[in-house]
N, C-alpha and C. Protein backbone atom coordinates (compact mmCIF):
# COMPACT_ATOMS: atom_id res chain seq x y z
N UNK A 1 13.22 12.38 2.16
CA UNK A 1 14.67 12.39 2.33
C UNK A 1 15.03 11.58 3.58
N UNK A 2 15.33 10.24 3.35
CA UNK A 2 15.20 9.30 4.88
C UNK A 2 16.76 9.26 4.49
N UNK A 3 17.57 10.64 5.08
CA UNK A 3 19.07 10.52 5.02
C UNK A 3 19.40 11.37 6.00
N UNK A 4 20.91 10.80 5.89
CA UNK A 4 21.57 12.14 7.23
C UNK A 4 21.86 13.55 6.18
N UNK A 5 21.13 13.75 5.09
CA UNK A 5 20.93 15.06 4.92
C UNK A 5 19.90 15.69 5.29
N UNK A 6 18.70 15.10 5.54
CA UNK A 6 18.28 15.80 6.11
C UNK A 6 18.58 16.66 7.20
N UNK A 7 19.15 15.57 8.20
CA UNK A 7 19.69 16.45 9.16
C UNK A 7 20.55 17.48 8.86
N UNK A 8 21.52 17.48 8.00
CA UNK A 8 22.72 18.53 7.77
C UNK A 8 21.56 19.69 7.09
N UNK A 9 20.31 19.66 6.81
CA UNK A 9 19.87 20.38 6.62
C UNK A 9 19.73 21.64 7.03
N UNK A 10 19.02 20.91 8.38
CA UNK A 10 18.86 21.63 9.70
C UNK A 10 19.96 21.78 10.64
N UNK A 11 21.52 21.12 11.00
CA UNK A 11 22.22 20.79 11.71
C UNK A 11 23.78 21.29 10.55
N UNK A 12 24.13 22.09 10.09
CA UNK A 12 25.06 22.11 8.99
C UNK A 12 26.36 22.33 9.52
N UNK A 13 26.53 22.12 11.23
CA UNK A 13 27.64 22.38 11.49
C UNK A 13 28.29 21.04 12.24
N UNK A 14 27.89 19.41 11.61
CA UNK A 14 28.13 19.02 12.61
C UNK A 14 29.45 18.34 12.50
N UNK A 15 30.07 17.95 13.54
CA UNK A 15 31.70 17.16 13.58
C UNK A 15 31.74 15.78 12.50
N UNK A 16 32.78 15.82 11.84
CA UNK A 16 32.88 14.03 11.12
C UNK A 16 32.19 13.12 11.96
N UNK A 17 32.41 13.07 13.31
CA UNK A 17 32.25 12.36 14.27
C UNK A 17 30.55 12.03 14.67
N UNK A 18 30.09 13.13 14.33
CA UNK A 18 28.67 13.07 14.52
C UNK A 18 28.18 12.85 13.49
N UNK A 19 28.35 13.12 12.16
CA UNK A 19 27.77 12.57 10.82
C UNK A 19 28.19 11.49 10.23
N UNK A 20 29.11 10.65 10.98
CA UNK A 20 29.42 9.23 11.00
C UNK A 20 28.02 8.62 12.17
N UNK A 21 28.23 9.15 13.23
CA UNK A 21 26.94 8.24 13.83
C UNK A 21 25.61 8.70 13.34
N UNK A 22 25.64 9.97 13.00
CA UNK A 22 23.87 9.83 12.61
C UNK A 22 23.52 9.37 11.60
N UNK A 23 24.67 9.07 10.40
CA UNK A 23 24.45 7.99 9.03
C UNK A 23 24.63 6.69 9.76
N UNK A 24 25.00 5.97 10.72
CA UNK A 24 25.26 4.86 11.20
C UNK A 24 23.68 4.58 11.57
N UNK A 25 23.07 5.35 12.13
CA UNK A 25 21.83 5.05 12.87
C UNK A 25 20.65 4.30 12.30
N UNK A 26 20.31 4.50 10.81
CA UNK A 26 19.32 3.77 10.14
C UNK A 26 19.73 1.80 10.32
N UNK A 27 20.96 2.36 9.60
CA UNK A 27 21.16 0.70 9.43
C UNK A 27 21.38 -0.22 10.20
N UNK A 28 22.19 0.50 11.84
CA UNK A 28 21.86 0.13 12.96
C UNK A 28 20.21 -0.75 13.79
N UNK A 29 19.13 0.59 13.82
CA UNK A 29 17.89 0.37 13.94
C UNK A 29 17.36 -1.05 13.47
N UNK A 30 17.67 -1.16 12.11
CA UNK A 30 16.87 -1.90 10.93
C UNK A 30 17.16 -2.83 11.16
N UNK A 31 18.60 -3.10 11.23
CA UNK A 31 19.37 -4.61 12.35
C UNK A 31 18.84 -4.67 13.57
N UNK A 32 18.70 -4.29 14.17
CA UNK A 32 17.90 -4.62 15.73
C UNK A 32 16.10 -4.69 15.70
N UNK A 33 15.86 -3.49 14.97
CA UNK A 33 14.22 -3.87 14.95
C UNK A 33 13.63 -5.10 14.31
N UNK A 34 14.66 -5.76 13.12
CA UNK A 34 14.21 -6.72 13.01
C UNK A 34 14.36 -8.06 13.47
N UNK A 35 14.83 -7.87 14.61
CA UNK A 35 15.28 -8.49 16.20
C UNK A 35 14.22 -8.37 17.31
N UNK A 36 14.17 -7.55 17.27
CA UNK A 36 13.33 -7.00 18.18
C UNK A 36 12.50 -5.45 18.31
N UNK A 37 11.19 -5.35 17.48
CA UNK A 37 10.38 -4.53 17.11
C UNK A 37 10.44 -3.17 18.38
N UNK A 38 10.94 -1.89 17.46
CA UNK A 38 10.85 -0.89 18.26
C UNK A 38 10.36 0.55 17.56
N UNK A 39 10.67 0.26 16.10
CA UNK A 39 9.46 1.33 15.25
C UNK A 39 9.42 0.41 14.37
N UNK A 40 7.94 1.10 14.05
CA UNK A 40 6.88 0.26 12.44
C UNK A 40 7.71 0.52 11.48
N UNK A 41 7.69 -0.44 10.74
CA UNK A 41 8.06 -0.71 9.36
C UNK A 41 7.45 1.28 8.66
N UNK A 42 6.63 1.92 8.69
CA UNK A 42 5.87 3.14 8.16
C UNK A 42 7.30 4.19 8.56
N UNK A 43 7.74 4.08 9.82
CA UNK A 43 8.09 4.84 10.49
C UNK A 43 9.79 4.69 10.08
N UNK A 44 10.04 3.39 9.88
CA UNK A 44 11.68 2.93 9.25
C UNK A 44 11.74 3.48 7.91
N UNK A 45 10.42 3.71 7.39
CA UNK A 45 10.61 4.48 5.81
C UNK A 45 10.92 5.88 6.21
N UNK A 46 10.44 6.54 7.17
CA UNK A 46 10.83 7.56 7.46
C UNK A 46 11.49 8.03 8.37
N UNK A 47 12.71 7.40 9.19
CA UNK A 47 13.33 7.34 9.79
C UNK A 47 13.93 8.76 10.21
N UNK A 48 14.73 9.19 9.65
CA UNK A 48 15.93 10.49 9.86
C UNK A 48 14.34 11.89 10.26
N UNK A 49 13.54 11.61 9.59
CA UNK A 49 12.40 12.58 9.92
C UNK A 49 11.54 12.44 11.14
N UNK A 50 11.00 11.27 11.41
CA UNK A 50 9.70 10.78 12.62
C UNK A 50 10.66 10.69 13.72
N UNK A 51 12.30 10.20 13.65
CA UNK A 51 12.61 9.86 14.78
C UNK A 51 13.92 10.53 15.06
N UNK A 52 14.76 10.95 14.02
CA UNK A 52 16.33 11.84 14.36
C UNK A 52 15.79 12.90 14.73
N UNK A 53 14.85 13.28 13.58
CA UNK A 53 14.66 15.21 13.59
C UNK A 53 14.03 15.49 14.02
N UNK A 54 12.77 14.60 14.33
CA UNK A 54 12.04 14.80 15.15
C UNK A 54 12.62 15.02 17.21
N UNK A 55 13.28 14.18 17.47
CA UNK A 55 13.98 14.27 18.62
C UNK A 55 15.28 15.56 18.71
N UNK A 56 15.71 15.79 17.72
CA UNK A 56 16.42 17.02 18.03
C UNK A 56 15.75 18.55 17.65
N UNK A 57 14.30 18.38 17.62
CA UNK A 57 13.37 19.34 17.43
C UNK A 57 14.17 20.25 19.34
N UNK A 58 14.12 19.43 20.05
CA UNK A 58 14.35 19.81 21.43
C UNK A 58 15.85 20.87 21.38
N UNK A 59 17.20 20.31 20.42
CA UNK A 59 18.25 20.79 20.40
C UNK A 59 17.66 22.78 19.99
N UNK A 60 16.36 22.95 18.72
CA UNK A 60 16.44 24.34 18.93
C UNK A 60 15.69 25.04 19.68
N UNK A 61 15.35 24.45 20.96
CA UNK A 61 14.76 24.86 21.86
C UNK A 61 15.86 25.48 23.00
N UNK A 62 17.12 24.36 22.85
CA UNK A 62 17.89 24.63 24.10
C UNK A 62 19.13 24.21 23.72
N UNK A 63 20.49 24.81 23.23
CA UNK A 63 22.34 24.06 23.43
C UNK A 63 22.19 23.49 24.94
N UNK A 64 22.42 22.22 24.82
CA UNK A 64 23.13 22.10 26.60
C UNK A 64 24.47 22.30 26.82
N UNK A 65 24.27 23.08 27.98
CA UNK A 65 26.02 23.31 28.12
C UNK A 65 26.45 21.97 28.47
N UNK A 66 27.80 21.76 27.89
CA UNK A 66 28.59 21.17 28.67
C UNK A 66 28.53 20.31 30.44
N UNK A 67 28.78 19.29 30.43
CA UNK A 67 28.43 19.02 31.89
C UNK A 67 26.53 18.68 32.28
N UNK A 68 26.31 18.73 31.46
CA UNK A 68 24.49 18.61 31.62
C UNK A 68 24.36 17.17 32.07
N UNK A 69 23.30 17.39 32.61
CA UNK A 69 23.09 15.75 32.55
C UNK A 69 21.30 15.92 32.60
N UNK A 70 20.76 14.84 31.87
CA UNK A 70 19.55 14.71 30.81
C UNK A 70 19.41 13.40 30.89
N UNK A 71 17.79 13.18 31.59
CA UNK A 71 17.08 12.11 31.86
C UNK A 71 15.69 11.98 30.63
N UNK A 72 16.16 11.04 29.65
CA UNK A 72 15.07 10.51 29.11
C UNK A 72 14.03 9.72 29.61
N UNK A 73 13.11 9.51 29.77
CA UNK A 73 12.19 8.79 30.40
C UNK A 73 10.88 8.30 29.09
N UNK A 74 10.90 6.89 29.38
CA UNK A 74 10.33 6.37 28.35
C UNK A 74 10.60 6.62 27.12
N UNK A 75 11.85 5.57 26.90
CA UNK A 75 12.57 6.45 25.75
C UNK A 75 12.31 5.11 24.37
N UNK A 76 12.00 4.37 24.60
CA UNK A 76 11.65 3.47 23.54
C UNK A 76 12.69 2.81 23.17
N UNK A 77 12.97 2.63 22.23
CA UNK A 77 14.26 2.57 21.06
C UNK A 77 15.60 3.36 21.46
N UNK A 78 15.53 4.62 22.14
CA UNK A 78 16.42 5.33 22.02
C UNK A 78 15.83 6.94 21.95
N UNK A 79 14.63 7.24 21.71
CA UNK A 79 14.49 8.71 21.12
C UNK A 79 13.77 9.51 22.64
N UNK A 80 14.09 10.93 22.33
CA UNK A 80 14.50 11.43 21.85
C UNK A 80 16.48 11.34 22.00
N UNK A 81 16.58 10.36 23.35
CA UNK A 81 17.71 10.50 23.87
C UNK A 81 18.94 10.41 22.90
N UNK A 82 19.21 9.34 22.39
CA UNK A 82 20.35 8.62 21.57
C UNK A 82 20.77 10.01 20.55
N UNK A 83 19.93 10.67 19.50
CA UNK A 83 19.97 11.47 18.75
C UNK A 83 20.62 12.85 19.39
N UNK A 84 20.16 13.27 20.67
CA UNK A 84 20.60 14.60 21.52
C UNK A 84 21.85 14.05 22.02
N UNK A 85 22.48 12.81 22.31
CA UNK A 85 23.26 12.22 22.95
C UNK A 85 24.61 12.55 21.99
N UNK A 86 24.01 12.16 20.53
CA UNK A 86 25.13 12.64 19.27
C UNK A 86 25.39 13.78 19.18
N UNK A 87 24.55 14.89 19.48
CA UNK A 87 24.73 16.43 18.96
C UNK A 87 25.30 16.88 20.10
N UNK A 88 25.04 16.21 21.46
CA UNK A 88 25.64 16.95 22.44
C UNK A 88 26.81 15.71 23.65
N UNK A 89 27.60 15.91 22.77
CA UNK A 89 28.87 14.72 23.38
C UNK A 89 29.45 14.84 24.92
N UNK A 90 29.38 16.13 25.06
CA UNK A 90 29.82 16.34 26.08
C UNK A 90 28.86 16.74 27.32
N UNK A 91 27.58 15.65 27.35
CA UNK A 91 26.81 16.29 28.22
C UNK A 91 26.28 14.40 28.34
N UNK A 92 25.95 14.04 29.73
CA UNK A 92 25.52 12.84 30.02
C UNK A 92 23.92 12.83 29.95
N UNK A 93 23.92 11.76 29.13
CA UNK A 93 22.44 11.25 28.93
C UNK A 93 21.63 9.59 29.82
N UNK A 94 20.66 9.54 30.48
CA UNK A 94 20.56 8.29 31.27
C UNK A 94 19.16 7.99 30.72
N UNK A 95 19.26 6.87 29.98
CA UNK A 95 17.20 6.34 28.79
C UNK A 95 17.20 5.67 29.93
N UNK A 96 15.94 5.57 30.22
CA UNK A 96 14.83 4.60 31.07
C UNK A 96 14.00 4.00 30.38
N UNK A 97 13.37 2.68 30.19
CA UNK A 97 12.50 2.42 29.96
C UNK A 97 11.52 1.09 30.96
N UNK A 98 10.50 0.65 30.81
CA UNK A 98 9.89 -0.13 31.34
C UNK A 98 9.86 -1.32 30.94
N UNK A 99 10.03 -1.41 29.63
CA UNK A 99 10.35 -3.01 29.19
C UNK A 99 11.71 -2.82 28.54
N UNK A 100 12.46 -3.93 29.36
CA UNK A 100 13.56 -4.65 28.72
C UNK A 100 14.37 -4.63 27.79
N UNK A 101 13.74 -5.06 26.48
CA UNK A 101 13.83 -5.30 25.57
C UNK A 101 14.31 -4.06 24.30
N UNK A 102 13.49 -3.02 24.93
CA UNK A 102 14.18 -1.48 24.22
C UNK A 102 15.61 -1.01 25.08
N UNK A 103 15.50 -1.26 26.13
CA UNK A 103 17.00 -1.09 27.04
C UNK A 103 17.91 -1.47 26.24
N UNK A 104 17.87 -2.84 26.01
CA UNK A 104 18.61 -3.81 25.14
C UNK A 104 19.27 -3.10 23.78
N UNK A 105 18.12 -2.97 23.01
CA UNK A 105 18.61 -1.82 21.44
C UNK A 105 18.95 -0.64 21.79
N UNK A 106 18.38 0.23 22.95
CA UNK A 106 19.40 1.35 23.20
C UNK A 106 20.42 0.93 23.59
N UNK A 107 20.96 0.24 24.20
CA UNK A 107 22.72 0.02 24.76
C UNK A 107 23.13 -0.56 23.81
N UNK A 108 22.75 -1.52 22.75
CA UNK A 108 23.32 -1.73 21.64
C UNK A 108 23.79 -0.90 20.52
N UNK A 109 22.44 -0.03 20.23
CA UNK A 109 23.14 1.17 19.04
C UNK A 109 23.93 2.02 19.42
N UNK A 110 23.55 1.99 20.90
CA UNK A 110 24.99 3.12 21.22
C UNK A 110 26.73 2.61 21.12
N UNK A 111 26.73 1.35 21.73
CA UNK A 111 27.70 0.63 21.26
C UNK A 111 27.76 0.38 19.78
N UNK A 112 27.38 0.13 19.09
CA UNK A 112 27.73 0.09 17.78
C UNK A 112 28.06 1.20 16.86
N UNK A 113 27.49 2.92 17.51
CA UNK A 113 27.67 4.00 16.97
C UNK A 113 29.02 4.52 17.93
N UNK A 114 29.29 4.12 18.87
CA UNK A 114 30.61 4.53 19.47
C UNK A 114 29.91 5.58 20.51
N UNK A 115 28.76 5.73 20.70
CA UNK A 115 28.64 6.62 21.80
C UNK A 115 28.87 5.91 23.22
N UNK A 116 29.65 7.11 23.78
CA UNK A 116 30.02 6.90 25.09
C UNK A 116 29.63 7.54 26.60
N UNK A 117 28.25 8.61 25.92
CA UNK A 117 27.59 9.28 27.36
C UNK A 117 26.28 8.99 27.14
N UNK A 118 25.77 7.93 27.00
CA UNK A 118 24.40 7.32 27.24
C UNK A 118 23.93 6.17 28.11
N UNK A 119 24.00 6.03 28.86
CA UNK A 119 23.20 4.66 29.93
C UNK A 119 22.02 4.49 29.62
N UNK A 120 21.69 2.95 28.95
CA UNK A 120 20.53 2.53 29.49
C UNK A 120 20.28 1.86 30.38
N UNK A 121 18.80 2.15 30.93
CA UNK A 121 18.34 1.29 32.26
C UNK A 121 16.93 0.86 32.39
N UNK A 122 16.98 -0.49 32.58
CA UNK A 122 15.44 -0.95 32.57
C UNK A 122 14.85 -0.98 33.67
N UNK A 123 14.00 0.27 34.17
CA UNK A 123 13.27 0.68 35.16
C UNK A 123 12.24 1.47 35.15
N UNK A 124 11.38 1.62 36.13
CA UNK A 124 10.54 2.67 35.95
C UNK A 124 10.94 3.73 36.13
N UNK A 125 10.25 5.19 35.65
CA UNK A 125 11.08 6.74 36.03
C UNK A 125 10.93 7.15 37.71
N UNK A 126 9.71 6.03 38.76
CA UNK A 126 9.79 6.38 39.64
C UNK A 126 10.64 5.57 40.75
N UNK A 127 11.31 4.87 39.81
CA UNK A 127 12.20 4.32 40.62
C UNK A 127 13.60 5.43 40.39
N UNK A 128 14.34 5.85 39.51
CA UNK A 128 15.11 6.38 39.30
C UNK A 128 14.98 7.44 40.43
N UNK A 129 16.50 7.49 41.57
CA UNK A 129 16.89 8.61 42.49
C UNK A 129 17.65 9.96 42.48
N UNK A 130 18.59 9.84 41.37
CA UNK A 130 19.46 10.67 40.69
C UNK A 130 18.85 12.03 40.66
N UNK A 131 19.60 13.06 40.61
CA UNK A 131 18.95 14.61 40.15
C UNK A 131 19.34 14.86 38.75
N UNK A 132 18.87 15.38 37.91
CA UNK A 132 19.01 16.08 36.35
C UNK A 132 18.62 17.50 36.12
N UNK A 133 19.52 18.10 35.10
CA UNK A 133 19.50 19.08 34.86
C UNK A 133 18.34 19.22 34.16
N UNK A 134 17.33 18.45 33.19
CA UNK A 134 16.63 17.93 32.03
C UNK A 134 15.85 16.71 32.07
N UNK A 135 14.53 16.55 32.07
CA UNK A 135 13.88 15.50 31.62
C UNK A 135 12.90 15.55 30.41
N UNK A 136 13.79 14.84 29.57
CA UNK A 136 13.17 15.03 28.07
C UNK A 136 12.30 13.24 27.92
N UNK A 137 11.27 13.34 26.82
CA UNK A 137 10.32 12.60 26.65
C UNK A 137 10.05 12.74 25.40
N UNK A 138 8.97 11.97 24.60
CA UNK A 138 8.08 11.78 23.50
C UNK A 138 6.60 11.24 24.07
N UNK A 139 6.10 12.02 24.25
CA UNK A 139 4.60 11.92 24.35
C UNK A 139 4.20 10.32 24.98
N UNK A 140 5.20 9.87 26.11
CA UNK A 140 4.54 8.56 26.88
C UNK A 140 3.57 8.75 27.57
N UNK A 141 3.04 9.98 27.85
CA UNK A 141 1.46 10.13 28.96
C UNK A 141 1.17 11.75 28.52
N UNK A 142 0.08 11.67 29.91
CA UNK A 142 -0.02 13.14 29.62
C UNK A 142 0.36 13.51 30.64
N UNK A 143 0.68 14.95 30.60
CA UNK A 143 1.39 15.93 31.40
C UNK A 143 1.28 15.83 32.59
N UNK A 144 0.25 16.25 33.00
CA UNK A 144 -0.28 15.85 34.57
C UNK A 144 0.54 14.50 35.26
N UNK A 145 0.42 13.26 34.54
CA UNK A 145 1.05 12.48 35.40
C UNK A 145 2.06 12.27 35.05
N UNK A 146 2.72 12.71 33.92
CA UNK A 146 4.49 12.56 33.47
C UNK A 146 5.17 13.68 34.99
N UNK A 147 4.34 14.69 35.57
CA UNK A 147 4.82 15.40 36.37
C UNK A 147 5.03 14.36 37.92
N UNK A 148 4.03 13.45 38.09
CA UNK A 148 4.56 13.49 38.93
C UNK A 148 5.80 12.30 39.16
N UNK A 149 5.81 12.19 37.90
CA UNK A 149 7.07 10.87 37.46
C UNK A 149 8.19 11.40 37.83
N UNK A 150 8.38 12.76 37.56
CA UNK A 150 9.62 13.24 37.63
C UNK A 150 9.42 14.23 38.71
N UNK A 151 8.68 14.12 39.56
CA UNK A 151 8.89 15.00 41.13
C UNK A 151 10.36 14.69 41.54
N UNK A 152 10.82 15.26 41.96
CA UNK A 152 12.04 15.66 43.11
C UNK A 152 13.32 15.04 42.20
N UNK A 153 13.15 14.95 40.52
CA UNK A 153 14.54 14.45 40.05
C UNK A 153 15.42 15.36 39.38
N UNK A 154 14.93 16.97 39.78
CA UNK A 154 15.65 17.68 39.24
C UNK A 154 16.83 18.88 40.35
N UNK A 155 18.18 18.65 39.85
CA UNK A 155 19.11 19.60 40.31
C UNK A 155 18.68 20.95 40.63
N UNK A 156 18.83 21.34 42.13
CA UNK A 156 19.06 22.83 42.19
C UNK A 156 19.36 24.14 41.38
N UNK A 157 21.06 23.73 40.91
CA UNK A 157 20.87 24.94 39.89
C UNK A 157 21.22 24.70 38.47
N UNK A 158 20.87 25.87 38.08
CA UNK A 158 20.99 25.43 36.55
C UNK A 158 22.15 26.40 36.06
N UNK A 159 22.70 25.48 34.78
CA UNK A 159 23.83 25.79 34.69
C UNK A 159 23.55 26.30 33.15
N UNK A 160 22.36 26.21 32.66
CA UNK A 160 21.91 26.51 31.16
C UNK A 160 21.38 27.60 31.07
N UNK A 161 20.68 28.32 30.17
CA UNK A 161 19.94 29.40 29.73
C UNK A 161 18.53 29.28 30.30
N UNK A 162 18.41 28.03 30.02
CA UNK A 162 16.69 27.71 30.11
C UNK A 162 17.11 27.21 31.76
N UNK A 163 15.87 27.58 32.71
CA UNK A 163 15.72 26.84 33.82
C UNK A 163 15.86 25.66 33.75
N UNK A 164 16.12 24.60 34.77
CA UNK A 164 15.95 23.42 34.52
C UNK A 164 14.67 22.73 34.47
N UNK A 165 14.61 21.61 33.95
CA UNK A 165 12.87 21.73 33.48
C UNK A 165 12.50 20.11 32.83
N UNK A 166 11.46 20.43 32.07
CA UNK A 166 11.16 18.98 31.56
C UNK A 166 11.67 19.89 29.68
N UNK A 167 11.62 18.85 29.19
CA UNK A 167 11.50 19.47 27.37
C UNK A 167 10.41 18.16 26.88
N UNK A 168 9.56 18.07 26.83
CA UNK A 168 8.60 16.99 26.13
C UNK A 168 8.06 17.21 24.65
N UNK A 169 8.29 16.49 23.74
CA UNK A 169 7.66 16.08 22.36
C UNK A 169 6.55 15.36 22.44
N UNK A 170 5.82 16.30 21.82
CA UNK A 170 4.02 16.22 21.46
C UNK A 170 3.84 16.75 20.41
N UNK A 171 2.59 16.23 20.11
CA UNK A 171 1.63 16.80 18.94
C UNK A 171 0.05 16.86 18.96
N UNK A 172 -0.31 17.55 18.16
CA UNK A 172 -1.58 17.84 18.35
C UNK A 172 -2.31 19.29 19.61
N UNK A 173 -3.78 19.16 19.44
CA UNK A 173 -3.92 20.28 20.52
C UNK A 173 -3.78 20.13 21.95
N UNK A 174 -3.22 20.77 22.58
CA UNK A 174 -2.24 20.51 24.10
C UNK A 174 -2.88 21.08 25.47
N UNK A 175 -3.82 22.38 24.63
CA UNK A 175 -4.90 23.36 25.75
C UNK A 175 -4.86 22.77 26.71
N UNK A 176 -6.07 21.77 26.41
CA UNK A 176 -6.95 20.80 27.68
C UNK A 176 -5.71 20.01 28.59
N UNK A 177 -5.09 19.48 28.13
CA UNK A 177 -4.32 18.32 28.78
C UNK A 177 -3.09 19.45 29.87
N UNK A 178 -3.59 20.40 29.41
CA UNK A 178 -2.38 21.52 30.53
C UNK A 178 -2.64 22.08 30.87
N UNK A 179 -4.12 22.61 30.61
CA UNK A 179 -4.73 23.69 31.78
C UNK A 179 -4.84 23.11 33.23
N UNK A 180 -4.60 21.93 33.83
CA UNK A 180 -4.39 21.38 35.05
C UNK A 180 -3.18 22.12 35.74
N UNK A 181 -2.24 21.69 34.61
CA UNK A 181 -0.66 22.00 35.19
C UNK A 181 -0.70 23.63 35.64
N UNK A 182 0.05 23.42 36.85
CA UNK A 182 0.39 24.64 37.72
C UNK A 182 1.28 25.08 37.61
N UNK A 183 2.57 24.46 37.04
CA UNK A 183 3.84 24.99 36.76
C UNK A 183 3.75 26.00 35.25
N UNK A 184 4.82 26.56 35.58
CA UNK A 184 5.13 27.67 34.44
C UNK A 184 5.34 26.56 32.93
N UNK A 185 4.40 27.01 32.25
CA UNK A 185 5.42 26.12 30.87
C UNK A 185 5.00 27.23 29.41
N UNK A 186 5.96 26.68 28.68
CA UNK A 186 5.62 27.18 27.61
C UNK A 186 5.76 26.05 26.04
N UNK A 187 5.12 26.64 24.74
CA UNK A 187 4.63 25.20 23.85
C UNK A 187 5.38 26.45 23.14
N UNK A 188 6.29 24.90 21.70
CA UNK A 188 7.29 25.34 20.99
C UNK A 188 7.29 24.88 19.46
N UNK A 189 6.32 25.78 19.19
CA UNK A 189 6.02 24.66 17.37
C UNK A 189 6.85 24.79 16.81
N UNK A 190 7.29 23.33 15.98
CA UNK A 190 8.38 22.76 15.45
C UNK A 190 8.17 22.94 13.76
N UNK A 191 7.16 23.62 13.38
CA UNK A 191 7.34 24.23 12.16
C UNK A 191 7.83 25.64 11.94
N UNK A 192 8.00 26.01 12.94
CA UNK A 192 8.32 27.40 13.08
C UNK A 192 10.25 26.75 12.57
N UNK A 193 10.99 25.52 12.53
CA UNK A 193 12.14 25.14 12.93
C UNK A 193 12.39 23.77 11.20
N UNK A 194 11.19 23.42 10.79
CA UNK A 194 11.45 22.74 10.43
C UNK A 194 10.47 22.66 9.31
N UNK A 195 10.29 22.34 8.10
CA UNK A 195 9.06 23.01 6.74
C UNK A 195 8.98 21.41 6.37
N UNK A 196 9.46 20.12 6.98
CA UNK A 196 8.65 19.14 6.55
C UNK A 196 7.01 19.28 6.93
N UNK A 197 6.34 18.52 6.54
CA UNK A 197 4.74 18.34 6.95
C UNK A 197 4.54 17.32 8.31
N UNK A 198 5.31 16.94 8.10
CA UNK A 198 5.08 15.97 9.88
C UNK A 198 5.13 16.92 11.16
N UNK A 199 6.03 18.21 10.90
CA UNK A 199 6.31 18.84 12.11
C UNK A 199 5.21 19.79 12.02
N UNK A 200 3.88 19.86 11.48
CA UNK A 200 2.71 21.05 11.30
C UNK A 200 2.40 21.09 12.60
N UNK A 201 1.69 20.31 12.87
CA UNK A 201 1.11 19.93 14.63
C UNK A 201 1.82 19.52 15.66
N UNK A 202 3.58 19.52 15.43
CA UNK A 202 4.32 18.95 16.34
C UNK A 202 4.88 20.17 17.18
N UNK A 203 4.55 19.50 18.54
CA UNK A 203 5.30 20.84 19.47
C UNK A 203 6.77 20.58 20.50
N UNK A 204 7.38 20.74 21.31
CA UNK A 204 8.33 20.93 22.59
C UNK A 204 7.57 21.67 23.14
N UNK A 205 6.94 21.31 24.39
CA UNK A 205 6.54 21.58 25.28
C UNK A 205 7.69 21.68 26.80
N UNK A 206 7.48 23.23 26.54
CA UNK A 206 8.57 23.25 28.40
C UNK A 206 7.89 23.28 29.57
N UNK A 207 8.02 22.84 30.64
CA UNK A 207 7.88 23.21 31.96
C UNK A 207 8.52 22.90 33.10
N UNK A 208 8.93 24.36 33.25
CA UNK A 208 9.58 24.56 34.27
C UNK A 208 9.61 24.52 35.94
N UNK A 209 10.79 23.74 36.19
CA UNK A 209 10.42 22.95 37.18
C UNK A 209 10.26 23.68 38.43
């Protein structure tokens, strides 16, 4: 089902406004990736699944209130950011990436979908000075050193349910790669949320900052 039903699957309450941009988003992508490569051709067949639903796996982990502000880091194309950016309008989103060239297609699809609380920026995450309520990801490293990417970029208090924290998308077994980590976290399987087969081994991983 490479449609925005899928999402209404999982998402059945969302505004005209948001099911205008998340049907906008394929055909968007498909125009730019074949511009400039940012998912495989494998992955454009399965689009609304590997990369919408997959990135708002994070939304049933956590509503952001209002006023949030949420640092993607190494965000590629856009994910998980662009997708959380649609479901949650009223909360500021800032993608980072390291090359260029994905900066580029994120500030484009957002302009072309009408979103208006997303910045992209082509930098590293340890250059970025700003504080965030949120630093969300897709599996660009492992844990240990995604932590110390995001040392000292998170706000005092939190204005959400969940502490303020990281939310990271992974898959596979996670044990080893976190028995280092010293911070509090906890792992959030995304089949427990979602009965496609891609999300079997897929987790949200929290840790709290």
């Amino acid at each position: 089902m490479n449609s925005i039903q899928l999402i209404l699957k999982y998402f059945p309450d969302l505004t005209k406004t948001q099911i205008n941009q998340f049907s906008k988003l394929l055909e968007t992508y498909v125009f730019w990736n074949n511009q400039i490569n940012v998912i495989s051709r494998k992955d454009t067949e399965n689009f609304y699944e590997r990369h919408v639903l997959h990135s708002l796996g994070i939304a049933k982990i956590i509503k952001f209130k209002e006023g949030s502000e949420i640092l993607d880091i190494g965000t590629g194309g856009g994910f998980p950011g662009i997708p959380l950016a649609i479901l949650f309008p009223k909360c500021k989103f800032t993608l980072v990436d390291s090359i260029g060239k994905k900066i580029k297609v994120v500030n484009e699809v957002a302009l072309a979908i009408g979103l208006t609380n997303v910045t992209g920026i082509h930098t590293r995450a340890e250059e970025i000075k700003d504080k965030f309520d949120f630093v969300v990801s897709r599996a660009v490293t492992a844990m240990p050193l995604f932590l110390t990417w995001v040392d000292k970029k998170f706000k005092k208090e939190n204005i959400n349910e969940l502490p303020n924290g990281i939310l990271y998308l992974k898959g596979g077994d996670l044990i080893e790669e976190m028995c280092t980590v010293k911070k509090q976290f906890k792992f959030h399987d995304l089949n427990k949320f979602f009965e496609e087969e891609f999300f079997e081994t897929k987790k949200v991983v929290y840790v709290k900052n």
